[in-house]
C-alpha atoms as a PDB file:
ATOM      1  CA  UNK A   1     196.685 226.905 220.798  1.00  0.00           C
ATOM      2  CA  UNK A   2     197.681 230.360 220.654  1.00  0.00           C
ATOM      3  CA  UNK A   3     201.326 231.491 219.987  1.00  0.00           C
ATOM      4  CA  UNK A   4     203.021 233.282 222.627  1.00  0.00           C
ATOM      5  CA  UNK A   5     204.422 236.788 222.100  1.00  0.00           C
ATOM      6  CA  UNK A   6     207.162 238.965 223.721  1.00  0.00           C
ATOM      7  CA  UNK A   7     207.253 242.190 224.925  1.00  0.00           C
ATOM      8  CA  UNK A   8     210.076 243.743 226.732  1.00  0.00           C
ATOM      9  CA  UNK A   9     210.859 240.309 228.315  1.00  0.00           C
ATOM     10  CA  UNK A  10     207.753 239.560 229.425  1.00  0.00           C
ATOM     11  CA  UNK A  11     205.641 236.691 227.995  1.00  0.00           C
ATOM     12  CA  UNK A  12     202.514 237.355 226.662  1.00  0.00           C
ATOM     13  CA  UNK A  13     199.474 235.623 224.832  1.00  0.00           C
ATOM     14  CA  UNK A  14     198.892 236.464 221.180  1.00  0.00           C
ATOM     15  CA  UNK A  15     195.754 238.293 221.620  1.00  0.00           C
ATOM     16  CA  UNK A  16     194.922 241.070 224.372  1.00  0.00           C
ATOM     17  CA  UNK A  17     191.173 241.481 224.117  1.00  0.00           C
ATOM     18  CA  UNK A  18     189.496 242.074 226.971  1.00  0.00           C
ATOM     19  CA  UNK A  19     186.324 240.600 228.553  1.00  0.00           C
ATOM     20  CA  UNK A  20     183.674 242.575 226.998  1.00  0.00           C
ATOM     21  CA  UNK A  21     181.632 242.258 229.900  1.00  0.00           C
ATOM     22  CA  UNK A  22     184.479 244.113 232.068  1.00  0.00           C
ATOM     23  CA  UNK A  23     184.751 246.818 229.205  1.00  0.00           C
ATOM     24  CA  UNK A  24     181.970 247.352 227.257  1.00  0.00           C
ATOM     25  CA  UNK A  25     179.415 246.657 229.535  1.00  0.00           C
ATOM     26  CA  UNK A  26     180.271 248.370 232.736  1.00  0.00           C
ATOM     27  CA  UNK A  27     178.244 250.419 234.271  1.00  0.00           C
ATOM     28  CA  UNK A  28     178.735 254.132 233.958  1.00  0.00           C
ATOM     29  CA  UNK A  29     180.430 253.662 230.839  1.00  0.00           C
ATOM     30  CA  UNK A  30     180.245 256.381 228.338  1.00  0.00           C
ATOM     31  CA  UNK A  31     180.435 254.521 225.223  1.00  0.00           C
ATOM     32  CA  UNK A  32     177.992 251.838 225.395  1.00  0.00           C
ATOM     33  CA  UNK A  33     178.275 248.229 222.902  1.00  0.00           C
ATOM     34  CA  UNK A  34     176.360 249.054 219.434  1.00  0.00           C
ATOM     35  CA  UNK A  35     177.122 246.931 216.595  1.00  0.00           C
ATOM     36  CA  UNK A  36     175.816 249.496 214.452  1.00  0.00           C
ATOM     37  CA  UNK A  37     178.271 249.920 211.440  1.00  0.00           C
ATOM     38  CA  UNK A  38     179.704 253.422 211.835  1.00  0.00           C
ATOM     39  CA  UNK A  39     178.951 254.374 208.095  1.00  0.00           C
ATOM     40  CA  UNK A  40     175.294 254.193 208.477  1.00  0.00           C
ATOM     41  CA  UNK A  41     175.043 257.164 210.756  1.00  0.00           C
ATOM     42  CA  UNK A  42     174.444 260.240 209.397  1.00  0.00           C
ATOM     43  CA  UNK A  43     174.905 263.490 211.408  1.00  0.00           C
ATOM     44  CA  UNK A  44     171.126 265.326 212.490  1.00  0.00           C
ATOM     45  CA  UNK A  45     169.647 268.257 214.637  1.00  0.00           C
ATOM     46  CA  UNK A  46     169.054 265.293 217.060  1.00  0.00           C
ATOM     47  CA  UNK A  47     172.351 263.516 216.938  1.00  0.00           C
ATOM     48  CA  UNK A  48     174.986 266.119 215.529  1.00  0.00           C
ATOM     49  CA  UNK A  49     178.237 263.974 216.368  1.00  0.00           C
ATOM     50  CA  UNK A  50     177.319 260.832 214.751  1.00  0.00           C
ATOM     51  CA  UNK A  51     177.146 259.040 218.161  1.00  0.00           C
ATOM     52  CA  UNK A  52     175.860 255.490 217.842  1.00  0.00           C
ATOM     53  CA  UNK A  53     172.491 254.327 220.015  1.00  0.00           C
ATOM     54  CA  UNK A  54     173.230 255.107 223.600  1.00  0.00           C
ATOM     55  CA  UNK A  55     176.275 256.406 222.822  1.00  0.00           C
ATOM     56  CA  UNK A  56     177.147 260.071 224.736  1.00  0.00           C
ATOM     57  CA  UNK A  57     179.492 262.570 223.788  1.00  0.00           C
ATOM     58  CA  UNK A  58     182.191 263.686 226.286  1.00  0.00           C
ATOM     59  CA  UNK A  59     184.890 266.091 226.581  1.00  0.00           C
ATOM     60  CA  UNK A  60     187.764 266.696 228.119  1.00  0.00           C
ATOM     61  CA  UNK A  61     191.590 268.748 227.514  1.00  0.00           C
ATOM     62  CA  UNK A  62     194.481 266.757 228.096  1.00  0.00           C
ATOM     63  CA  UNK A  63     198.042 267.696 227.006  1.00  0.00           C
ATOM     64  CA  UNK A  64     201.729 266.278 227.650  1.00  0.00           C
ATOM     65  CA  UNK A  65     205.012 268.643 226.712  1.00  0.00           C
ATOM     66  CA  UNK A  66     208.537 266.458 227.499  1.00  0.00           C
ATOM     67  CA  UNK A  67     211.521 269.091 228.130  1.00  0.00           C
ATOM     68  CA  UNK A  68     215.095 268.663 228.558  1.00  0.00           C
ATOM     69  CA  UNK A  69     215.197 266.074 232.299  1.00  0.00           C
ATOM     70  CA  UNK A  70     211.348 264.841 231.740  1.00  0.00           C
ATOM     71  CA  UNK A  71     208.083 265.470 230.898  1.00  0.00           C
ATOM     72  CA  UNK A  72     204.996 267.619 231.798  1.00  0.00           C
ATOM     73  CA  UNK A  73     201.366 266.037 230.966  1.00  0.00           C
ATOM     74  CA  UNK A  74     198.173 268.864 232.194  1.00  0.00           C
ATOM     75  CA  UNK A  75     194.478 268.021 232.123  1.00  0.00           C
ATOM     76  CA  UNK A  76     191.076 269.530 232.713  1.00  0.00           C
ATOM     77  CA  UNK A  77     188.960 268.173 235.613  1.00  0.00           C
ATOM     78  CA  UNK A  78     185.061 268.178 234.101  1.00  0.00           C
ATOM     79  CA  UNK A  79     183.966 264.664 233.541  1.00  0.00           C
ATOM     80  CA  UNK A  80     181.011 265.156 231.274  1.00  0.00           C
ATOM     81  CA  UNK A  81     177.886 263.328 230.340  1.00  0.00           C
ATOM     82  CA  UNK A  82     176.969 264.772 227.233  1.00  0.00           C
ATOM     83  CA  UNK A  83     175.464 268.252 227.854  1.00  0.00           C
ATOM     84  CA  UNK A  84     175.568 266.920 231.718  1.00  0.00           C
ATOM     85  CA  UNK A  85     178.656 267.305 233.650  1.00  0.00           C
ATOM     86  CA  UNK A  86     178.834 264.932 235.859  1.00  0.00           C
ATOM     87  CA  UNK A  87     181.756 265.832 238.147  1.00  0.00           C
ATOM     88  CA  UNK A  88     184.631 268.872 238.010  1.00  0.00           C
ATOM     89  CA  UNK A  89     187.458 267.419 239.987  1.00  0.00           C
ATOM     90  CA  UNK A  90     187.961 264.447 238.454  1.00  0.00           C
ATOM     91  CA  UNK A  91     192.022 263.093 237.919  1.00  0.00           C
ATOM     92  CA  UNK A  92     192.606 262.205 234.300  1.00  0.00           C
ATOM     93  CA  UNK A  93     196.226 262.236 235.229  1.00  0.00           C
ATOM     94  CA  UNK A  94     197.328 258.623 236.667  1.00  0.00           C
ATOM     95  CA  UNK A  95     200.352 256.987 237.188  1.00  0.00           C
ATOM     96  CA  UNK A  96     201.089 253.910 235.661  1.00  0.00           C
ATOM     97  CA  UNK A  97     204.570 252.676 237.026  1.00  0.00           C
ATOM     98  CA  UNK A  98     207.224 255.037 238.910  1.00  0.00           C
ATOM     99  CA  UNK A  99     208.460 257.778 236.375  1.00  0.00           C
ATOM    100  CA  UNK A 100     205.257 256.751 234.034  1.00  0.00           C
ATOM    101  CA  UNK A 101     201.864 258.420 233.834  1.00  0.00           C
ATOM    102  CA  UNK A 102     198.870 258.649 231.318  1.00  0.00           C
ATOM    103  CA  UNK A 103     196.416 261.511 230.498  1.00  0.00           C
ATOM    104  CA  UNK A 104     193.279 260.107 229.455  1.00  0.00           C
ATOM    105  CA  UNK A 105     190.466 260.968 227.196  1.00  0.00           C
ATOM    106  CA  UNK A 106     186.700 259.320 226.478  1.00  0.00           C
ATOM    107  CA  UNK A 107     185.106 257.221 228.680  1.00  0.00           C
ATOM    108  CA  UNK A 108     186.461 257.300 232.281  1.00  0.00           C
ATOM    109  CA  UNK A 109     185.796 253.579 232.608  1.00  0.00           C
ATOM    110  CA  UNK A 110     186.977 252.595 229.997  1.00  0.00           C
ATOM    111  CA  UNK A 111     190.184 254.059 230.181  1.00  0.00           C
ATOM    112  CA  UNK A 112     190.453 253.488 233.884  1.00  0.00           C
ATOM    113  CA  UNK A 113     189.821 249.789 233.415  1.00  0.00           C
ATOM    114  CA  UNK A 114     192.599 250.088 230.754  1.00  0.00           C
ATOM    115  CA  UNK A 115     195.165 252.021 233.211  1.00  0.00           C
ATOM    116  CA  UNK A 116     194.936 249.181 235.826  1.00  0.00           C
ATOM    117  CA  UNK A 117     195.313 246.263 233.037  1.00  0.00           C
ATOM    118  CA  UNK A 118     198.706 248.222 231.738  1.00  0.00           C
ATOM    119  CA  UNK A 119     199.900 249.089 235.187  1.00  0.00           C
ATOM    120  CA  UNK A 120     199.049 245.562 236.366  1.00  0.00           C
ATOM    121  CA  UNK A 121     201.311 244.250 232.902  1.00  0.00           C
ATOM    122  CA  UNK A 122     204.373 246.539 233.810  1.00  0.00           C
ATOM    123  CA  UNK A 123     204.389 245.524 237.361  1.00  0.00           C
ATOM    124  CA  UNK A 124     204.993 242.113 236.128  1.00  0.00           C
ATOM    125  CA  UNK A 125     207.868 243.403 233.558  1.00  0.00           C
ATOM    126  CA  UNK A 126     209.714 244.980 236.452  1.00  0.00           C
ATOM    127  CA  UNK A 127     209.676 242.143 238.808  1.00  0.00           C
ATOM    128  CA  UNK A 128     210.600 239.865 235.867  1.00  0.00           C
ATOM    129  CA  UNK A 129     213.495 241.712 234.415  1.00  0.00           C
ATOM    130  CA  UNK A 130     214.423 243.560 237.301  1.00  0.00           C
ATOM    131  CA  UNK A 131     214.824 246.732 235.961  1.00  0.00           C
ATOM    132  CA  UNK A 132     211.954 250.094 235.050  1.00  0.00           C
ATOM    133  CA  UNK A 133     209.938 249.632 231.924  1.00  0.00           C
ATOM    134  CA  UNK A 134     210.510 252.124 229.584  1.00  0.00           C
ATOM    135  CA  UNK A 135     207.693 254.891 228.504  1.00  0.00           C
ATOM    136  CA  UNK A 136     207.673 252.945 224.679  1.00  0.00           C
ATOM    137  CA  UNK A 137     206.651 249.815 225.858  1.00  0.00           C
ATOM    138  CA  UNK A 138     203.925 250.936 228.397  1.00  0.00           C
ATOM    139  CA  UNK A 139     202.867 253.295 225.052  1.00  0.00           C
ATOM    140  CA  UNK A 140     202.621 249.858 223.106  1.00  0.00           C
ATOM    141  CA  UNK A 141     200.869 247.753 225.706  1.00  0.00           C
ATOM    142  CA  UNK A 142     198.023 250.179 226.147  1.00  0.00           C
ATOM    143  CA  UNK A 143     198.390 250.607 221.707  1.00  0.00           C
ATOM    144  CA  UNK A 144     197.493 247.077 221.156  1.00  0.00           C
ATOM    145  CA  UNK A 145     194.738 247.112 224.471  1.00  0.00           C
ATOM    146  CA  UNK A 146     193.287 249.627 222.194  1.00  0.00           C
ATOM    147  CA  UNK A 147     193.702 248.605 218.961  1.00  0.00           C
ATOM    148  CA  UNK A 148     192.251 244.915 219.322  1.00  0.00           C
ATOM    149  CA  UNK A 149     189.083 246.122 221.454  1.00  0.00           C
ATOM    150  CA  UNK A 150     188.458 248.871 219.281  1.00  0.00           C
ATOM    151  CA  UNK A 151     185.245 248.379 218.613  1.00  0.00           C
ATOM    152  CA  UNK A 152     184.129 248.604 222.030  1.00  0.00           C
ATOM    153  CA  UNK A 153     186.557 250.864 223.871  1.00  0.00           C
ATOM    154  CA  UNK A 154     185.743 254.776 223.502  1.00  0.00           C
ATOM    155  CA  UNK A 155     189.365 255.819 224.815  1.00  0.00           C
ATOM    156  CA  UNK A 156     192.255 258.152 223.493  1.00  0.00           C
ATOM    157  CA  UNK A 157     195.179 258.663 225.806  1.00  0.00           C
ATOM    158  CA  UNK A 158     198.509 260.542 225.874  1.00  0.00           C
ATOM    159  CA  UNK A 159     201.358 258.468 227.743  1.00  0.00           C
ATOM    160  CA  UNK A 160     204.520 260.269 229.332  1.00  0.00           C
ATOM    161  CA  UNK A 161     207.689 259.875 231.357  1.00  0.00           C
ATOM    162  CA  UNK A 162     211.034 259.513 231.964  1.00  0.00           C
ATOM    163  CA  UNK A 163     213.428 256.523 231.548  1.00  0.00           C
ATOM    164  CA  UNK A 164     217.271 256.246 231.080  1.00  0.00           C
ATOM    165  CA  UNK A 165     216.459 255.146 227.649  1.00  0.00           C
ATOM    166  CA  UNK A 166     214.994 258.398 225.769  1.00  0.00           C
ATOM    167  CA  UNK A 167     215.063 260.481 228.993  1.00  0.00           C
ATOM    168  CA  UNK A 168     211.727 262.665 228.897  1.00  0.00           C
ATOM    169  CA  UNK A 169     209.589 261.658 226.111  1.00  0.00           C
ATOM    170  CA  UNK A 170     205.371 261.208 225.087  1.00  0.00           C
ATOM    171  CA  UNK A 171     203.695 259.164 222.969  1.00  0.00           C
ATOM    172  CA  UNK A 172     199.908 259.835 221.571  1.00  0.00           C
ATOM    173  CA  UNK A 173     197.458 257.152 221.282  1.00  0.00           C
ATOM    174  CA  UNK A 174     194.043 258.607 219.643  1.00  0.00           C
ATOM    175  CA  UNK A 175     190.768 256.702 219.394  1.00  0.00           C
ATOM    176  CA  UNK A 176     191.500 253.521 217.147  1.00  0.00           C
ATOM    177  CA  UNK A 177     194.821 252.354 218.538  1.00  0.00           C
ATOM    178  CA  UNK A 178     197.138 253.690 216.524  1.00  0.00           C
ATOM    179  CA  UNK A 179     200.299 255.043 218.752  1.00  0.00           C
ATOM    180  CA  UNK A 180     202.658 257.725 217.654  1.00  0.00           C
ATOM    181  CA  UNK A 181     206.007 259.434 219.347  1.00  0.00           C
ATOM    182  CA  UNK A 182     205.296 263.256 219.399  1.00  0.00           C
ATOM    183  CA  UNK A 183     207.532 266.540 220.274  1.00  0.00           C
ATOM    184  CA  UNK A 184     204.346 267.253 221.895  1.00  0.00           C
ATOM    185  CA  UNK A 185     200.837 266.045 222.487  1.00  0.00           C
ATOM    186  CA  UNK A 186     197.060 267.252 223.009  1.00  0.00           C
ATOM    187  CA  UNK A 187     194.036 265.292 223.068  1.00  0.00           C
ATOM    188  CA  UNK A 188     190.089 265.655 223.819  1.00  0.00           C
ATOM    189  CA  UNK A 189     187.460 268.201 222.401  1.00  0.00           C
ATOM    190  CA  UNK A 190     189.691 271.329 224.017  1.00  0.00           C
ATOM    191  CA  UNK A 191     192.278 270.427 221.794  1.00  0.00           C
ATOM    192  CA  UNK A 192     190.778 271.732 218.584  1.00  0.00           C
ATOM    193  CA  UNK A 193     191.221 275.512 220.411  1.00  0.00           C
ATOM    194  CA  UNK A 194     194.988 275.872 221.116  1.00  0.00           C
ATOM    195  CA  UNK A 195     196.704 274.048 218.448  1.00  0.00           C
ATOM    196  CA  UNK A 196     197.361 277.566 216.335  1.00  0.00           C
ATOM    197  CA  UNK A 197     198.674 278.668 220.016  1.00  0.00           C
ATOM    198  CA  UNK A 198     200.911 275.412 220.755  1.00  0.00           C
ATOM    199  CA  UNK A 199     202.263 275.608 217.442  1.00  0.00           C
ATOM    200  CA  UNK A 200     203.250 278.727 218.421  1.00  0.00           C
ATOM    201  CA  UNK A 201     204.683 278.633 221.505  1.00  0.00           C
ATOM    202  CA  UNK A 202     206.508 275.314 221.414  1.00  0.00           C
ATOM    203  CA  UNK A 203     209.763 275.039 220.760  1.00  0.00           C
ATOM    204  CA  UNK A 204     212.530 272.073 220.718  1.00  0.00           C
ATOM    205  CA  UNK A 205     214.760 271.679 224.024  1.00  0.00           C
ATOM    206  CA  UNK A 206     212.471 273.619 226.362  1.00  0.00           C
ATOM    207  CA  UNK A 207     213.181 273.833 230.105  1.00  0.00           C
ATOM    208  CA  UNK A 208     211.050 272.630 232.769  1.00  0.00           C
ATOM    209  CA  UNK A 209     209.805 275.858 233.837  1.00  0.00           C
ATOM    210  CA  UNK A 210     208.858 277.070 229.817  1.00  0.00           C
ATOM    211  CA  UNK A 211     207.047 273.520 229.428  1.00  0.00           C
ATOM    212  CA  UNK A 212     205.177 274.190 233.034  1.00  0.00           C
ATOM    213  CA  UNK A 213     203.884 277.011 231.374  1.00  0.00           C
ATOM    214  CA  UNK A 214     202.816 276.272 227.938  1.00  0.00           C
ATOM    215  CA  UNK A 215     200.743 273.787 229.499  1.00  0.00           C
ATOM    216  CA  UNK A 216     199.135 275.738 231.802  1.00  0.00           C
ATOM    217  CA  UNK A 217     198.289 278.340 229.493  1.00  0.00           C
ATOM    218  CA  UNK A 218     197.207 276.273 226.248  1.00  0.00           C
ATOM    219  CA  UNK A 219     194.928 274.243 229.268  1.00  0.00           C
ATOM    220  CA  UNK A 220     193.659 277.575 230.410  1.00  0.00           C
ATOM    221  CA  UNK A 221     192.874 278.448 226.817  1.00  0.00           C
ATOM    222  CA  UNK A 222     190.671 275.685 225.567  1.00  0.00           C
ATOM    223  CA  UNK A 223     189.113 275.755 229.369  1.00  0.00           C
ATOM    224  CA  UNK A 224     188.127 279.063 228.717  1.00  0.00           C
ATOM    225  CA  UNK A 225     186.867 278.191 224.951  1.00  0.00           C
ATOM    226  CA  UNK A 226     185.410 274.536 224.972  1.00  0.00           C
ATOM    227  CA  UNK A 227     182.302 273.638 226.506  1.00  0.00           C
ATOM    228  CA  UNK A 228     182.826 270.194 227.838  1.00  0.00           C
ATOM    229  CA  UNK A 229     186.121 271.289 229.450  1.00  0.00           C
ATOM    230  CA  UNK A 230     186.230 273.019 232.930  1.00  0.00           C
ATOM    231  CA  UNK A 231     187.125 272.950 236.532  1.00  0.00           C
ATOM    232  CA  UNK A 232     190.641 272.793 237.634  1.00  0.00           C
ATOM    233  CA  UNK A 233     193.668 272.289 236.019  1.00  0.00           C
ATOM    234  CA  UNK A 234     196.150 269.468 237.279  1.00  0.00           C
ATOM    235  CA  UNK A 235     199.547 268.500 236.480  1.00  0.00           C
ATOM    236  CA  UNK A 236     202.094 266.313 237.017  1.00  0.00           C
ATOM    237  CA  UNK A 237     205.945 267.006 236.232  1.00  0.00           C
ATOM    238  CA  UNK A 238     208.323 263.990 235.964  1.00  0.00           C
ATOM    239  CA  UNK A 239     211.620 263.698 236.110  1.00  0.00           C
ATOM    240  CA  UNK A 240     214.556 260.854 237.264  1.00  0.00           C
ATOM    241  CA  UNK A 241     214.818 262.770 240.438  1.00  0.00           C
ATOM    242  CA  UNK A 242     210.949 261.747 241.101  1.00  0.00           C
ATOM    243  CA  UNK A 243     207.322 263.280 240.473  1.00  0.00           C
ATOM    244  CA  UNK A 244     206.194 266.505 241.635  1.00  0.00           C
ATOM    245  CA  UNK A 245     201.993 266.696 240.850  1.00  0.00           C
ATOM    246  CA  UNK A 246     200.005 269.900 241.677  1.00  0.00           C
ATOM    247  CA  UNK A 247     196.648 271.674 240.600  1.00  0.00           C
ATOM    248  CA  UNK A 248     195.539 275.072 239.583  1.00  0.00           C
ATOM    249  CA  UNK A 249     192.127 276.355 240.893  1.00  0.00           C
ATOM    250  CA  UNK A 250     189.741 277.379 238.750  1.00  0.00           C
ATOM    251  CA  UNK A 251     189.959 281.291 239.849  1.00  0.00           C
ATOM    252  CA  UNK A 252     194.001 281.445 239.323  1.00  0.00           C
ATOM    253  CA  UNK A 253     193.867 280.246 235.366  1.00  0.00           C
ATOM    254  CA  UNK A 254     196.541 281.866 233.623  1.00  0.00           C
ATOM    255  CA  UNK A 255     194.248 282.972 230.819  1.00  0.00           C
ATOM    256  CA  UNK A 256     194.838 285.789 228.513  1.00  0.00           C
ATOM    257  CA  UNK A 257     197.800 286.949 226.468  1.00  0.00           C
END
């Protein structure tokens, strides 16, 4: 029998893998099961990326910038099928609790199926301790969903919010499971084209309306540079006083210098 573990209160069994029939397996799934060892594949004019068998690449921008009272987190809205895009509106911005929300990066089931496991978990932790989980330990649930399915799961995610804890604050989680507290964080294949201009631009103990615009420009930037990344922009602010989550249409980017 399996010992039990703890997190934030809540009671929970030792391992978190998920059914790989619900994960791997699902339909429309980017990243399909290959037990291929990743070392074997070699990069070629027909498979440049090193994807395994029936494996597609995707792409996406995603970004999250906390600021003094909360956090802004910014994403692209082309869902891609490898040189296919497959849809330009789609939300990779979704909430996971009240004052918590995710950015997410990879494939969309996967890391929707994810979402609704770690928004399911800190439902639970707020009924059972009566009080808001904090942004850390929704980043470390959806960690160690990653990190024991890894070999399954094509997913990277940026997590964000606000508690009374560490007021604003964001917390990376790339492809692997590893899960790191950042000043700032970007994600997806967009990323590679603004991190000379984030460096740049970002400062310590910004103000809501300087974070609202680095990540509308940096977004911009890598929409106007990368490929797989497109369509509209849409972000979500949060702060204690509540959420406040808009979009930017495609012919109002605020590219340029």
């Amino acid at each position: 029998q399996s010992s039990a573990g703890f997190v934030g209160g809540t009671t929970m069994s030792a391992s978190l893998r998920l059914p790989h029939h619900q994960i791997a397996m699902r339909p429309g799934s980017m990243a399909q099961p290959n037990h291929t060892s990743q070392c074997h594949l070699q990069a070629s004019d027909d498979n440049p990326y090193n994807l395994r068998k029936g494996e597609l690449s995707s792409g996406t921008t995603i970004m999250a910038v906390p600021f003094d009272g909360g956090v802004v987190l910014g994403a692209d809205s082309r869902s891609s099928t490898g040189t296919y895009v497959a849809t330009k509106i789609a939300d990779k911005i979704t909430q996971l609790h009240d004052r918590i929300w995710i950015c997410r990066s990879g494939s969309a089931s996967d890391t929707q199926a994810l979402s609704d496991y770690v928004r399911h978990y800190l439902g639970q932790l707020a009924i059972e301790t009566g009080r808001p989980p904090t942004v850390k330990t929704a980043a470390h649930l959806m960690r160690r969903l990653i990190y024991e399915n890894k070999d399954h799961l094509m997913a990277g995610v940026i997590i964000g919010g606000w508690d009374a804890v560490e007021g604003g604050s964001v917390y990376n989680i790339p492809l692997g499971g590893s899960c790191m507290k950042m000043p700032f964080a970007i994600g997806g294949s967009g990323s590679t084209y603004i991190y000379g201009l984030v460096d740049s631009k970002f400062k310590e103990g910004m103000g809501k309306d300087e974070a609202l615009e680095l990540v509308k420009k940096s977004i911009s930037h890598a929409m106007a540079r990368d490929g797989s990344s497109g369509g509209v922009i849409r972000y979500v602010v949060v702060m204690e006083q509540g959420n406040q989550k808009e979009f930017i249409p495609g012919n109002a980017l605020p590219y340029g210098p």
